[in-house]
Protein backbone atom coordinates (compact mmCIF):
# COMPACT_ATOMS: atom_id res chain seq x y z
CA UNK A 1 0.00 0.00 0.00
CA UNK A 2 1.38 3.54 -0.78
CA UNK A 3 1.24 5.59 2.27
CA UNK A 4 -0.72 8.76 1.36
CA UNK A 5 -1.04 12.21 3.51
CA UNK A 6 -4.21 10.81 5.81
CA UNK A 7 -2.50 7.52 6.67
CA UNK A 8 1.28 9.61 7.20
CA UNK A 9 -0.81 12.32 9.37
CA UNK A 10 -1.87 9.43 11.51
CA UNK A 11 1.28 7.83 11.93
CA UNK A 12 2.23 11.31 13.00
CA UNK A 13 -0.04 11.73 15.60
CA UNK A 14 -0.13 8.33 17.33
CA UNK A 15 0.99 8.42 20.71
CA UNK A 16 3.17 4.72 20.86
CA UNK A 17 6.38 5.78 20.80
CA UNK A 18 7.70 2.63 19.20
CA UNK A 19 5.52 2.97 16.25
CA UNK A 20 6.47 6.51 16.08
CA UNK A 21 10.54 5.32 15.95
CA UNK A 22 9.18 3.06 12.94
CA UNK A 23 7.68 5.54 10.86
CA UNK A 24 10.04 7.96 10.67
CA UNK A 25 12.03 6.55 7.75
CA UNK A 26 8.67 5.62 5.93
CA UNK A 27 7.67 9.65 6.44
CA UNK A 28 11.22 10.96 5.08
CA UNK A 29 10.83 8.53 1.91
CA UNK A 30 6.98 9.49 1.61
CA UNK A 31 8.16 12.69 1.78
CA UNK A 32 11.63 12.79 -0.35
CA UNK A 33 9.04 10.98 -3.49
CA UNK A 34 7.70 14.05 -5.41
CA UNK A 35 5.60 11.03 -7.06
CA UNK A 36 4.52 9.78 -4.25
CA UNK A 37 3.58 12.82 -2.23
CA UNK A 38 2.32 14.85 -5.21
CA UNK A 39 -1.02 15.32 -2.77
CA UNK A 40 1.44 17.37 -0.27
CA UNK A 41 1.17 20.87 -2.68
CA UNK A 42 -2.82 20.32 -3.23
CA UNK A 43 -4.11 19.87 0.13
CA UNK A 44 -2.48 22.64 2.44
CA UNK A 45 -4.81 21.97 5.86
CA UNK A 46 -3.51 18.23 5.78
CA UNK A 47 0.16 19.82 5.11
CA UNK A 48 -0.30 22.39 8.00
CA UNK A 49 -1.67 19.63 10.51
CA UNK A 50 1.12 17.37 9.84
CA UNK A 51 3.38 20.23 10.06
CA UNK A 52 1.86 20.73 13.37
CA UNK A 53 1.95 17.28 14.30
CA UNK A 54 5.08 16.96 13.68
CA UNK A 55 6.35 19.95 15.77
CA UNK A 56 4.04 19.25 18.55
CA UNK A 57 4.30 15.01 19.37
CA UNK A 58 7.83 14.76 17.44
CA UNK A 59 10.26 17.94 18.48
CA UNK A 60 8.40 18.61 22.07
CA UNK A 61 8.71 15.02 22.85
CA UNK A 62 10.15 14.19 26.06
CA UNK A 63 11.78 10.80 24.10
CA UNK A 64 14.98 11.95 22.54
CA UNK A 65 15.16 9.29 20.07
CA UNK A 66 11.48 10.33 18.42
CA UNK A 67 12.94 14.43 18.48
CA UNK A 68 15.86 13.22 16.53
């Protein structure tokens, strides 16, 4: 299955931080794909809440590992 932005904004925002550790590659290659993540420059609200996501549950995370 190709990840798209819904199923990448959930990874995002699940609060396991094992299955955060395990996404993070599959988000950088998602994201790295212009193919693949062609939906990223039509749908701004699902880029902004990943972008929030991201700087909320990833960088102000108390695990080190998941703010790297």
């Amino acid at each position: 299955m190709e990840p798209s932005m819904e199923y990448c904004l959930s990874q995002v925002l699940q609060k396991d931080v094992g299955k955060r550790l395990q996404v993070g590659q599959e988000l950088i290659d998602y994201f790295s794909d212009k193919q693949k993540s062609a939906d990223l420059e039509h749908d701004q609200t699902m880029l902004d809440k990943m972008v929030d996501g991201l700087a909320t549950s990833w960088v102000n995370s108390s695990n080190y590992k998941v703010r790297l």
